[in-house]
C-alpha atoms as a PDB file:
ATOM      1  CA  UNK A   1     -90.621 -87.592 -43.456  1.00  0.00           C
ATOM      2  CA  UNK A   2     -90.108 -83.978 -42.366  1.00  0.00           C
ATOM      3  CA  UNK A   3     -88.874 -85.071 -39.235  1.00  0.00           C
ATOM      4  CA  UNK A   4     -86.553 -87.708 -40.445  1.00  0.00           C
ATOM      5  CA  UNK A   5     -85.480 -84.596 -42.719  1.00  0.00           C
ATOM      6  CA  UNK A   6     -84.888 -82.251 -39.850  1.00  0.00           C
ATOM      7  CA  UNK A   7     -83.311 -85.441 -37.754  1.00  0.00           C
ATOM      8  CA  UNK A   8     -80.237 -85.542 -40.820  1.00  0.00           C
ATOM      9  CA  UNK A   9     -80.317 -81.959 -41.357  1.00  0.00           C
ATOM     10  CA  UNK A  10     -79.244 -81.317 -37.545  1.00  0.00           C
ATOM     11  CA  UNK A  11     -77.033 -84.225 -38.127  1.00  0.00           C
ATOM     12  CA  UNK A  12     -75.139 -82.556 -40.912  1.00  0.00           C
ATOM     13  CA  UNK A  13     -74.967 -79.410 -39.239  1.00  0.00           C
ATOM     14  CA  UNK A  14     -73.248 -80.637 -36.150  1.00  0.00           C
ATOM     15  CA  UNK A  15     -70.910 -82.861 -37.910  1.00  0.00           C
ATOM     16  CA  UNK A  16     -69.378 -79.935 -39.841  1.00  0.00           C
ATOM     17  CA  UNK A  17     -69.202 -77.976 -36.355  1.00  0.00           C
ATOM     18  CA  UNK A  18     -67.033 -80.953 -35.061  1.00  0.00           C
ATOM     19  CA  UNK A  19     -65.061 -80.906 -38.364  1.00  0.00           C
ATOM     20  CA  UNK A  20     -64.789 -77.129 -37.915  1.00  0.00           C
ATOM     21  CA  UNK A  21     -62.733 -77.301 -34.758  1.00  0.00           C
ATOM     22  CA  UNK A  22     -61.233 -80.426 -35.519  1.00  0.00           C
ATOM     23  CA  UNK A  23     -59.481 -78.089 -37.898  1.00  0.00           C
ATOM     24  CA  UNK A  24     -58.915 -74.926 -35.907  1.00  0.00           C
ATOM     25  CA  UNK A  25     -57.637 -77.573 -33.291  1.00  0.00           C
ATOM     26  CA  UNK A  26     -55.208 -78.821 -36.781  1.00  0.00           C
ATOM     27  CA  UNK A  27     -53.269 -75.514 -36.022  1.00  0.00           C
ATOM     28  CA  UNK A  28     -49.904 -75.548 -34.826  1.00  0.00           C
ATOM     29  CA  UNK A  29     -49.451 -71.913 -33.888  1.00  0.00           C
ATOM     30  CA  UNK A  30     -52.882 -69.572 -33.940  1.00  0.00           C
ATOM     31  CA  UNK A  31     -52.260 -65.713 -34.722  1.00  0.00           C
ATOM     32  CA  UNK A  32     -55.408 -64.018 -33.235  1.00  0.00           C
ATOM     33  CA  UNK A  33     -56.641 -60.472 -34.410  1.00  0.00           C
ATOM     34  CA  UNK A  34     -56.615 -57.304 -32.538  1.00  0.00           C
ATOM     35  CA  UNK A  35     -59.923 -56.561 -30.164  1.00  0.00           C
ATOM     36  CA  UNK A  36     -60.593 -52.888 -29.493  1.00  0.00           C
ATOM     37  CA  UNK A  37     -63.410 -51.957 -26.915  1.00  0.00           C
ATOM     38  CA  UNK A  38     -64.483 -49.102 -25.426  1.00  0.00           C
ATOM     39  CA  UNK A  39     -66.866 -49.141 -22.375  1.00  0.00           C
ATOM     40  CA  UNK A  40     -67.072 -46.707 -19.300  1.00  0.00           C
ATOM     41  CA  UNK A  41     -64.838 -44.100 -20.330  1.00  0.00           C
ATOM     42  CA  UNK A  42     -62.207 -46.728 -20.400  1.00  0.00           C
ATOM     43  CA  UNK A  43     -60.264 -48.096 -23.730  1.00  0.00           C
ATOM     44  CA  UNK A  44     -59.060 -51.694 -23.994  1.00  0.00           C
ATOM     45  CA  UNK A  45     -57.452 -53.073 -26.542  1.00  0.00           C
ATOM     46  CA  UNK A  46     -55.168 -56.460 -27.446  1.00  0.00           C
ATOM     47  CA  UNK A  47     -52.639 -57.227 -30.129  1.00  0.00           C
ATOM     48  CA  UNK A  48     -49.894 -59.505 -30.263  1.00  0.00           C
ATOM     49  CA  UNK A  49     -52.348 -62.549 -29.612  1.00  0.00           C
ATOM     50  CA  UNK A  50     -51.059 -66.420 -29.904  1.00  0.00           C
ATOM     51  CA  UNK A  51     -51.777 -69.965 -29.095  1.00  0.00           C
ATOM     52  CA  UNK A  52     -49.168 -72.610 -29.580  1.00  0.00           C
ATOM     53  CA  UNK A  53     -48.295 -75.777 -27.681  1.00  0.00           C
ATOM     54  CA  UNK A  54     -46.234 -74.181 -25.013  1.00  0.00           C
ATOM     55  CA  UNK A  55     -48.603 -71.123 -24.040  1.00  0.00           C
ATOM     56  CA  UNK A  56     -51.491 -68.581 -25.085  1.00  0.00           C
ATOM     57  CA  UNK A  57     -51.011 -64.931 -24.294  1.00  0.00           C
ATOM     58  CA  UNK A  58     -51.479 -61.182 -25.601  1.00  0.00           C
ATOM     59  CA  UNK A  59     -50.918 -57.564 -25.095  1.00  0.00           C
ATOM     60  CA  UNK A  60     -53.762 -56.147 -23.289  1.00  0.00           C
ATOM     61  CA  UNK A  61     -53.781 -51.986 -23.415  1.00  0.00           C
ATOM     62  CA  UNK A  62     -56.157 -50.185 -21.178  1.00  0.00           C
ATOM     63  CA  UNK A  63     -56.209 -46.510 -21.767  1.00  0.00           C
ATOM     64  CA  UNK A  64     -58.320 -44.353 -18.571  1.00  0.00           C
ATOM     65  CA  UNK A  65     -60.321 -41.748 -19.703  1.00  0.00           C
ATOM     66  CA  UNK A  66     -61.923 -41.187 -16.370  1.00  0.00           C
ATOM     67  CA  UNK A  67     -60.745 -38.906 -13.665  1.00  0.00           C
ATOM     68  CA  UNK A  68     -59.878 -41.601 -11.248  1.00  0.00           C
ATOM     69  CA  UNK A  69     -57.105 -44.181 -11.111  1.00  0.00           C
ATOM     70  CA  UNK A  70     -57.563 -47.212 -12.549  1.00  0.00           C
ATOM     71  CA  UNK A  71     -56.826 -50.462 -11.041  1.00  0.00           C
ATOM     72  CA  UNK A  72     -56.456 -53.738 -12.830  1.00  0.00           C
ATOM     73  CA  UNK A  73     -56.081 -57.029 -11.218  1.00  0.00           C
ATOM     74  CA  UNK A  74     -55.772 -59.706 -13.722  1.00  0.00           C
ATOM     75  CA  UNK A  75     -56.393 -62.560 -11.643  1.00  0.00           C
ATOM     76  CA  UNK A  76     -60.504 -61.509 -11.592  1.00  0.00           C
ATOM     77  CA  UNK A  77     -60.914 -62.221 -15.450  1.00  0.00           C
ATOM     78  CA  UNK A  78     -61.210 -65.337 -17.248  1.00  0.00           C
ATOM     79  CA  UNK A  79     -60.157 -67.392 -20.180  1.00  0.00           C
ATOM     80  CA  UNK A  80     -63.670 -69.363 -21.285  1.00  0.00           C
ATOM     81  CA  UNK A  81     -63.286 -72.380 -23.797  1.00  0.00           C
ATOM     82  CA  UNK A  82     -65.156 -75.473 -24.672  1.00  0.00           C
ATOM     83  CA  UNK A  83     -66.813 -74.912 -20.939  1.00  0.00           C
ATOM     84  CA  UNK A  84     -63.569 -74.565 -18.948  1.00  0.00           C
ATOM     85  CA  UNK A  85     -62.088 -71.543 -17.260  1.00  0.00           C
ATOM     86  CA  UNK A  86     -58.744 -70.401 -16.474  1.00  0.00           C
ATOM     87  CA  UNK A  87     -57.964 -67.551 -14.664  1.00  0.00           C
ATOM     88  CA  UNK A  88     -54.060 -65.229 -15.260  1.00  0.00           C
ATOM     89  CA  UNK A  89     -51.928 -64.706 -12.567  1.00  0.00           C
ATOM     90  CA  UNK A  90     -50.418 -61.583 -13.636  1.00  0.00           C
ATOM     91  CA  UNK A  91     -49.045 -58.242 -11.249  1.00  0.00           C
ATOM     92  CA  UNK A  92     -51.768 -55.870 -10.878  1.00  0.00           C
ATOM     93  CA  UNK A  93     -51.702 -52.350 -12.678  1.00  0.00           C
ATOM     94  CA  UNK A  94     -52.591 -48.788 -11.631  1.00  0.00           C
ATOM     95  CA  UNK A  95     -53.742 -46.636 -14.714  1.00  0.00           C
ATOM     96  CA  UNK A  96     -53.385 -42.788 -14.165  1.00  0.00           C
ATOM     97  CA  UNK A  97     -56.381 -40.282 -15.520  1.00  0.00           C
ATOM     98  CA  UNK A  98     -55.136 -39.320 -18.864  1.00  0.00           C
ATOM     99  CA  UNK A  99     -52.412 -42.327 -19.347  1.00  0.00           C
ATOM    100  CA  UNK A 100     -52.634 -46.031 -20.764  1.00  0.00           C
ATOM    101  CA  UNK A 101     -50.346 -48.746 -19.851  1.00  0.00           C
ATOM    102  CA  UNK A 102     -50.537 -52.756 -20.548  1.00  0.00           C
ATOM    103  CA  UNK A 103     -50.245 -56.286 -19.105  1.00  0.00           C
ATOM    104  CA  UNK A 104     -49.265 -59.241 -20.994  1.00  0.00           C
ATOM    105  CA  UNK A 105     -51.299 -61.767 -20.013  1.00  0.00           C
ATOM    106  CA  UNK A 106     -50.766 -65.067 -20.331  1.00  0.00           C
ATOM    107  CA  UNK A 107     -51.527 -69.088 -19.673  1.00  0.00           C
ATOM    108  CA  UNK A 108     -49.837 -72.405 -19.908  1.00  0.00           C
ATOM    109  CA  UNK A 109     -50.849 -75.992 -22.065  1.00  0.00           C
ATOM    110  CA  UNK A 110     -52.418 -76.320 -25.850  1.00  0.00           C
ATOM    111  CA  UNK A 111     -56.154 -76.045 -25.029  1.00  0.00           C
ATOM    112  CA  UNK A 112     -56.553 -72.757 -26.459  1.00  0.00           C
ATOM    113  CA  UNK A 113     -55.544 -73.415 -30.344  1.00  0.00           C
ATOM    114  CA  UNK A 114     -59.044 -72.519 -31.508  1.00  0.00           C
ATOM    115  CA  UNK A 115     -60.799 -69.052 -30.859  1.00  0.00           C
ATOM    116  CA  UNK A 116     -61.741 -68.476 -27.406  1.00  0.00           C
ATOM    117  CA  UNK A 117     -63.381 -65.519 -25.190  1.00  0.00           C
ATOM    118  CA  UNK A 118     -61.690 -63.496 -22.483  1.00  0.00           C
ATOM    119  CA  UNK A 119     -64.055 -61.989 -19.932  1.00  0.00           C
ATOM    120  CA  UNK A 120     -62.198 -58.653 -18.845  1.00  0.00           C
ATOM    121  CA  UNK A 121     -63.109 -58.645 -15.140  1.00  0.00           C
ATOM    122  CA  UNK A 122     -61.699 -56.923 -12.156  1.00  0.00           C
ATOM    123  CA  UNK A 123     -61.138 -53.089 -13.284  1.00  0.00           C
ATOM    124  CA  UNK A 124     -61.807 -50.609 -10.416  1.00  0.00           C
ATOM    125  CA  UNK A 125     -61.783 -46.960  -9.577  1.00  0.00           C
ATOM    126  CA  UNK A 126     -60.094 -45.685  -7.062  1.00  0.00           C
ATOM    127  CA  UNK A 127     -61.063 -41.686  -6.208  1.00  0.00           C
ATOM    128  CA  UNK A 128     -58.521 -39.271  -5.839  1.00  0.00           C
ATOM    129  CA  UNK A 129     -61.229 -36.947  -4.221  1.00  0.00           C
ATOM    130  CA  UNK A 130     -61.563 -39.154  -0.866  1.00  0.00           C
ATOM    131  CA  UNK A 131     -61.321 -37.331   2.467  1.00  0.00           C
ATOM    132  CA  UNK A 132     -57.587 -37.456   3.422  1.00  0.00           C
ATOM    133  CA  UNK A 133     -56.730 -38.951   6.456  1.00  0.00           C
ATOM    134  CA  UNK A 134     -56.267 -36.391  10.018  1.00  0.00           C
ATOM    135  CA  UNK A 135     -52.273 -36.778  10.166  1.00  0.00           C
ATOM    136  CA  UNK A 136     -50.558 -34.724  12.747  1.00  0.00           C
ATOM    137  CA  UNK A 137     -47.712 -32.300  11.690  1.00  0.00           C
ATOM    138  CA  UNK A 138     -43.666 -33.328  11.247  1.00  0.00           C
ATOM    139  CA  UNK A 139     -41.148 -31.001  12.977  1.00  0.00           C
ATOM    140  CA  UNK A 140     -38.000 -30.737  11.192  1.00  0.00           C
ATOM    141  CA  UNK A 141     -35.787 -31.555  12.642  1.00  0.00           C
ATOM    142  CA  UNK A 142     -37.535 -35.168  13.637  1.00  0.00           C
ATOM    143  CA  UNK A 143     -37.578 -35.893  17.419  1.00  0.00           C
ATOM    144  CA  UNK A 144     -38.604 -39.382  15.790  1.00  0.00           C
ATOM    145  CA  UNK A 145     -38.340 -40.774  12.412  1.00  0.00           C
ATOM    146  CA  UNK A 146     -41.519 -42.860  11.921  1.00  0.00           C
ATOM    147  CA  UNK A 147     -44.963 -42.259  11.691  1.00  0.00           C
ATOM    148  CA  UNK A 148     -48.634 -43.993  11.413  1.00  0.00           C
ATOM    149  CA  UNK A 149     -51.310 -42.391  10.026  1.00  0.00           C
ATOM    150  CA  UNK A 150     -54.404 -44.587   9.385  1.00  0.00           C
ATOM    151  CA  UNK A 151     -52.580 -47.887   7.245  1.00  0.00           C
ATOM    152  CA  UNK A 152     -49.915 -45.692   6.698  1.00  0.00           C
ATOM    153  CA  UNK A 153     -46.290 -46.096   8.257  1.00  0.00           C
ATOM    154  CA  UNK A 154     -43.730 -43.861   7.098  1.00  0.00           C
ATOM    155  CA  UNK A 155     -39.624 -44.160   8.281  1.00  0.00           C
ATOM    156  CA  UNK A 156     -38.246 -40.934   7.617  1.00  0.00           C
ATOM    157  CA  UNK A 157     -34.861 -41.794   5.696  1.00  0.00           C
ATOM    158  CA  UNK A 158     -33.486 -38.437   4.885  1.00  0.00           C
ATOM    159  CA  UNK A 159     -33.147 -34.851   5.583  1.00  0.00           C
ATOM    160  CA  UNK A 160     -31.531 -31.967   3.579  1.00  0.00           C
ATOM    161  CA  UNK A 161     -31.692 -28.514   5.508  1.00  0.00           C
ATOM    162  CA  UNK A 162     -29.987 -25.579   3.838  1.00  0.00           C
ATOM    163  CA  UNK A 163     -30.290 -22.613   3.806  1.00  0.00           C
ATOM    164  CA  UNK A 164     -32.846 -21.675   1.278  1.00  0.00           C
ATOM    165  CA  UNK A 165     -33.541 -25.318   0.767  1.00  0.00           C
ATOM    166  CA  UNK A 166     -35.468 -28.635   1.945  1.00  0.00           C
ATOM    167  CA  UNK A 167     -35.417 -32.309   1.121  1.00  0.00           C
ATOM    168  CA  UNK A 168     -36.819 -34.961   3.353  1.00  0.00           C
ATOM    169  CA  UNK A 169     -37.282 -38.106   1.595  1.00  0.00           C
ATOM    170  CA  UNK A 170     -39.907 -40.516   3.723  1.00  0.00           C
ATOM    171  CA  UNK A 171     -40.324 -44.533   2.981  1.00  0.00           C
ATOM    172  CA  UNK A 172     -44.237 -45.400   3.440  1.00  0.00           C
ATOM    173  CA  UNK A 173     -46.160 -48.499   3.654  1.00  0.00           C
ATOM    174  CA  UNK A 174     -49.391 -49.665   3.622  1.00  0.00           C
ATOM    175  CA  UNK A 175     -50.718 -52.010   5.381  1.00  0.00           C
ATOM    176  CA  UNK A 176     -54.614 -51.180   5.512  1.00  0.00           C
ATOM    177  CA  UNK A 177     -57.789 -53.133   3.970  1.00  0.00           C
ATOM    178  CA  UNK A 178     -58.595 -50.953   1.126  1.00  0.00           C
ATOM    179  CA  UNK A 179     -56.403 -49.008  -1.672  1.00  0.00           C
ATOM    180  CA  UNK A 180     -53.456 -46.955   0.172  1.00  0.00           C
ATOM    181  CA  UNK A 181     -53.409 -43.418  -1.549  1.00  0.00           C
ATOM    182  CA  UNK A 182     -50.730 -40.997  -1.384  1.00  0.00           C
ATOM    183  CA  UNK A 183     -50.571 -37.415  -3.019  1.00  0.00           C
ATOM    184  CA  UNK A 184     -47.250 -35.195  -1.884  1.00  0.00           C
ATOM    185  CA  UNK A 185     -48.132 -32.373  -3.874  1.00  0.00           C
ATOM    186  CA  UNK A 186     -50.740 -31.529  -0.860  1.00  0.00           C
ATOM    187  CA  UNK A 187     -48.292 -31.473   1.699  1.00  0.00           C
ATOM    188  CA  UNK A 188     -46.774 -27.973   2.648  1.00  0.00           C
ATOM    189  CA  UNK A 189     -44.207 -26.275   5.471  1.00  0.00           C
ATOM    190  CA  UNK A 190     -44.724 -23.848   7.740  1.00  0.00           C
ATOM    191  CA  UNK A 191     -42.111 -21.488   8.702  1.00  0.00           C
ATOM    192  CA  UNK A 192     -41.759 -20.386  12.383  1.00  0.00           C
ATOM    193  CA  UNK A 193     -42.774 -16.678  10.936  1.00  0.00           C
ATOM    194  CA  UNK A 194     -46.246 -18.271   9.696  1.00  0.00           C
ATOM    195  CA  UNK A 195     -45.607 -18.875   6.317  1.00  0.00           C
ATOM    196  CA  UNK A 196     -46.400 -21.630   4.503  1.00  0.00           C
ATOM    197  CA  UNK A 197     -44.558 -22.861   1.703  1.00  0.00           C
ATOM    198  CA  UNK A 198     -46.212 -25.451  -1.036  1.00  0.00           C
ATOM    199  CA  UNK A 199     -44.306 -28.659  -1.862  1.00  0.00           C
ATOM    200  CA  UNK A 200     -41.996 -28.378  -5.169  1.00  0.00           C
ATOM    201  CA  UNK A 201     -44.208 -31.595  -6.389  1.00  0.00           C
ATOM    202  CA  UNK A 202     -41.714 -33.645  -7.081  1.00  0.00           C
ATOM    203  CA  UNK A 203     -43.883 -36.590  -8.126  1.00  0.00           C
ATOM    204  CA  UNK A 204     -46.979 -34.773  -9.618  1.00  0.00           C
ATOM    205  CA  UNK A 205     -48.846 -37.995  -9.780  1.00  0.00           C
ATOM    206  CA  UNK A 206     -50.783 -39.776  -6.705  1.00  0.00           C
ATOM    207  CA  UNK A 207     -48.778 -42.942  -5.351  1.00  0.00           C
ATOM    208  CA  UNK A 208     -51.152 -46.001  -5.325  1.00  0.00           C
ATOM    209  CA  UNK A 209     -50.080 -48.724  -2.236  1.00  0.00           C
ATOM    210  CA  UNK A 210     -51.830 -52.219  -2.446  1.00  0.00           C
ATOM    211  CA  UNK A 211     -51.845 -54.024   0.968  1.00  0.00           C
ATOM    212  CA  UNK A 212     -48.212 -54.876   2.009  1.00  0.00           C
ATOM    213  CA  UNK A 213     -46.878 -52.635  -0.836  1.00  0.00           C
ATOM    214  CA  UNK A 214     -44.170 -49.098  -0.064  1.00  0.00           C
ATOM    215  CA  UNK A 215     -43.070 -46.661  -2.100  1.00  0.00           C
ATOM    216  CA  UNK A 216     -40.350 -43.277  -1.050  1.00  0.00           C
ATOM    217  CA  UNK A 217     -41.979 -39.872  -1.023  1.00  0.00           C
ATOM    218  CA  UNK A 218     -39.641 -37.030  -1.578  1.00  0.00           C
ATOM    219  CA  UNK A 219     -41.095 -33.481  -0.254  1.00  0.00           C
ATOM    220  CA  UNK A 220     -39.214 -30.781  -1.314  1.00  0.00           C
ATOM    221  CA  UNK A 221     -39.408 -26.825  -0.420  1.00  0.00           C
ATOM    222  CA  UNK A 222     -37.669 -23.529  -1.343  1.00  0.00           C
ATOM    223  CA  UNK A 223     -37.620 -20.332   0.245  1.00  0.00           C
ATOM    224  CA  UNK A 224     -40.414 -18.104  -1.037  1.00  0.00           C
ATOM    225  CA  UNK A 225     -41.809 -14.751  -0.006  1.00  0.00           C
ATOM    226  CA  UNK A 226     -42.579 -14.144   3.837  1.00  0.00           C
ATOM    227  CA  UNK A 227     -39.293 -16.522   4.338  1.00  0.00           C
ATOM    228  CA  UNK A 228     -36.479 -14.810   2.825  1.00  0.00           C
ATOM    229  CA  UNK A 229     -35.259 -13.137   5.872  1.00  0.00           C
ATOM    230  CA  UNK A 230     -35.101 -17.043   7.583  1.00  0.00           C
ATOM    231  CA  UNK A 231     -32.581 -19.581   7.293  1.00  0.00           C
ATOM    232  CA  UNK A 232     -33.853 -22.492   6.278  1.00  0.00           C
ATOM    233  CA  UNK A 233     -31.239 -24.431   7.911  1.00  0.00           C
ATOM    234  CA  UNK A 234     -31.414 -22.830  10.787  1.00  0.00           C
ATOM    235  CA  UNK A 235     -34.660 -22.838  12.093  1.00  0.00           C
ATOM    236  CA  UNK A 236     -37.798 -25.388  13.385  1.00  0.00           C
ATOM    237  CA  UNK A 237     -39.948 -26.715  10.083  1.00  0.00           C
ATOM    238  CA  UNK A 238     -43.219 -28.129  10.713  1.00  0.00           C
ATOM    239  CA  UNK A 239     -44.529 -30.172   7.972  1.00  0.00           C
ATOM    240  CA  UNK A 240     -48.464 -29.962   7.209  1.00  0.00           C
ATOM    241  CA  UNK A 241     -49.713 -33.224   5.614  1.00  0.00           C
ATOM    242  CA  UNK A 242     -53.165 -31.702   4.617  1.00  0.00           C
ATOM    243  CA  UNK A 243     -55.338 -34.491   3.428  1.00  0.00           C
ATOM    244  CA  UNK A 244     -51.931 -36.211   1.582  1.00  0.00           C
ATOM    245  CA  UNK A 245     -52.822 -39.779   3.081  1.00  0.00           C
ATOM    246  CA  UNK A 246     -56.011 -41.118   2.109  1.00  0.00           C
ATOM    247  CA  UNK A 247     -57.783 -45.046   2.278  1.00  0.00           C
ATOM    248  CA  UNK A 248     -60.020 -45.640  -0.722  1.00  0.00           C
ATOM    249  CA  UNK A 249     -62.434 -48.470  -1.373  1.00  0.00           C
ATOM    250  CA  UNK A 250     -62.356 -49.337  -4.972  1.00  0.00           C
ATOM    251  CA  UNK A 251     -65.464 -49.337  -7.394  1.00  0.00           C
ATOM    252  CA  UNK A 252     -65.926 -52.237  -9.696  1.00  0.00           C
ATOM    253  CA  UNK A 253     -66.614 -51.853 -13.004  1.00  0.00           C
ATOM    254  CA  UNK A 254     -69.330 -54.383 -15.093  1.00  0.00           C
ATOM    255  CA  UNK A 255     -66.925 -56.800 -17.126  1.00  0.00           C
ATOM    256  CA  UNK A 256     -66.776 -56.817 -20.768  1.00  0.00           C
ATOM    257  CA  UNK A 257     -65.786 -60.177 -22.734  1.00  0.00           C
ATOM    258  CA  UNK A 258     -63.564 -59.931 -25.492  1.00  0.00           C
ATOM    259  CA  UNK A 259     -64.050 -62.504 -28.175  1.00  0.00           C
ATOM    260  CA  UNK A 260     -60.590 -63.277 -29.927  1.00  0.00           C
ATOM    261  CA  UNK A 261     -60.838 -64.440 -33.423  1.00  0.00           C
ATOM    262  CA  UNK A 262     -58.446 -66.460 -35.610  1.00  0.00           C
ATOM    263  CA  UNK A 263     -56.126 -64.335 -38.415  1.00  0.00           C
ATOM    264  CA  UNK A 264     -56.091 -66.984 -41.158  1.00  0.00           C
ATOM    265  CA  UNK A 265     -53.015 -64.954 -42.523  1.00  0.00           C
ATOM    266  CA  UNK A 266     -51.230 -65.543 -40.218  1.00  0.00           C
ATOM    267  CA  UNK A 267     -51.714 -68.444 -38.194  1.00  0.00           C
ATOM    268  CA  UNK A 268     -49.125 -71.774 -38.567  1.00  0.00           C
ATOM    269  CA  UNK A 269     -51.160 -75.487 -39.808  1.00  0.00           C
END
């Protein structure tokens, strides 16, 4: 008797289960609420969450606390439902130490009008402490506009030279294995008389280069003490690159899942 008792009981149960998502499956549009998480010095968050017949997506915020870069590349994580998986093809994004920035992520097809998990998976660091790359000086003016250094090749496509002034503006890609980093505010010139002038820091961030990816550097230099007597435009420049190209492999961090609920308010029968 007790078994026949359990037998219905577990009958019961899993009948109002099916009716349960027989209904949340009843919805025409789904609103889901807004997830906030914080694991590893890192933020995430999501609003803006929907399911409808056309397409599920949100707004995913991830806000770096650390004192590396970030790196996020979407197409690591995974949308789990019902036993199937579907991964985003979204643009990777570089998070600076300090900042926050987003991705809306998104799939196609109905299968997601009922709550669902979202396992937040490929986040790295990538050190802004690794040893630079040994790049040999640039005279100015160029006897040759391009470079290599490591991954790194940079066209020259620019040079200003007045007198108590200096532009050069440099195109560089990267075309190594790893994480391509670039930080101008190392880079300095050296006057013939010895001294060394530090680069205006025209971009105060580090530039972050995927594989196959380029981005212009401008370097940029006034006269200072020790030079005044020179004429900029005039004389030999010799850039010094100290440690401004560097190849970083990233550092995974351990994925978090994000469990998206339904907002009742408002969601569309």
């Amino acid at each position: 008797m007790k078994k026949s008792f359990l037998f219905i009981a577990s009958l019961v149960c899993l009948t109002l289960s099916v009716d349960a998502q027989k209904k949340e499956k009843s919805y025409k549009e789904i609103c889901y609420k807004d997830i906030s998480s914080e694991f590893n010095d890192i933020t995430v968050s999501t609003n803006n969450g929907i399911s409808n017949k056309e397409l599920t997506k949100f707004k995913l915020k991830i806000s770096n606390k650390t004192s590396d870069i970030l790196l996020y590349k979407p197409e690591e994580s995974t949308f789990k439902l019902e036993g199937k998986e579907v991964k985003p093809k979204e643009k990777w994004l570089f998070i600076y130490p300090t900042e926050s920035d987003f991705r809306v992520i998104n799939v196609n097809g109905t299968d997601f009008l009922v709550p669902y998990s979202f396992v937040l998976d490929g986040v790295y660091k990538i050190s802004t402490t690794a040893k630079g790359i040994d790049t040999p000086d640039f005279p100015l003016p160029a006897s040759q506009n391009e470079f290599t250094t490591g991954g790194f090749t940079c066209t020259m496509l620019n040079l200003t030279k007045e007198s108590d002034r200096t532009e050069v503006k440099f195109e560089c890609k990267y075309t190594g294995d790893k994480v391509g980093v670039i930080q101008p505010g190392r880079a300095a010139i050296k006057l013939p008389d010895g001294t060394e002038i530090a680069n205006e820091k025209i971009k105060t961030q580090p530039i972050v280069l995927s594989k196959g990816q380029s981005e212009k550097v401008t370097l940029k230099w006034f006269r200072m003490d020790g030079g005044r007597a020179q004429d900029m435009q005039k004389i030999k420049l010799l850039i010094l690159w100290r440690n401004t190209f560097s190849e970083v492999t990233p550092e995974k961090i351990k994925p978090e899942v994000l469990q998206f609920e339904i907002d009742e308010n408002l969601s569309k029968k």
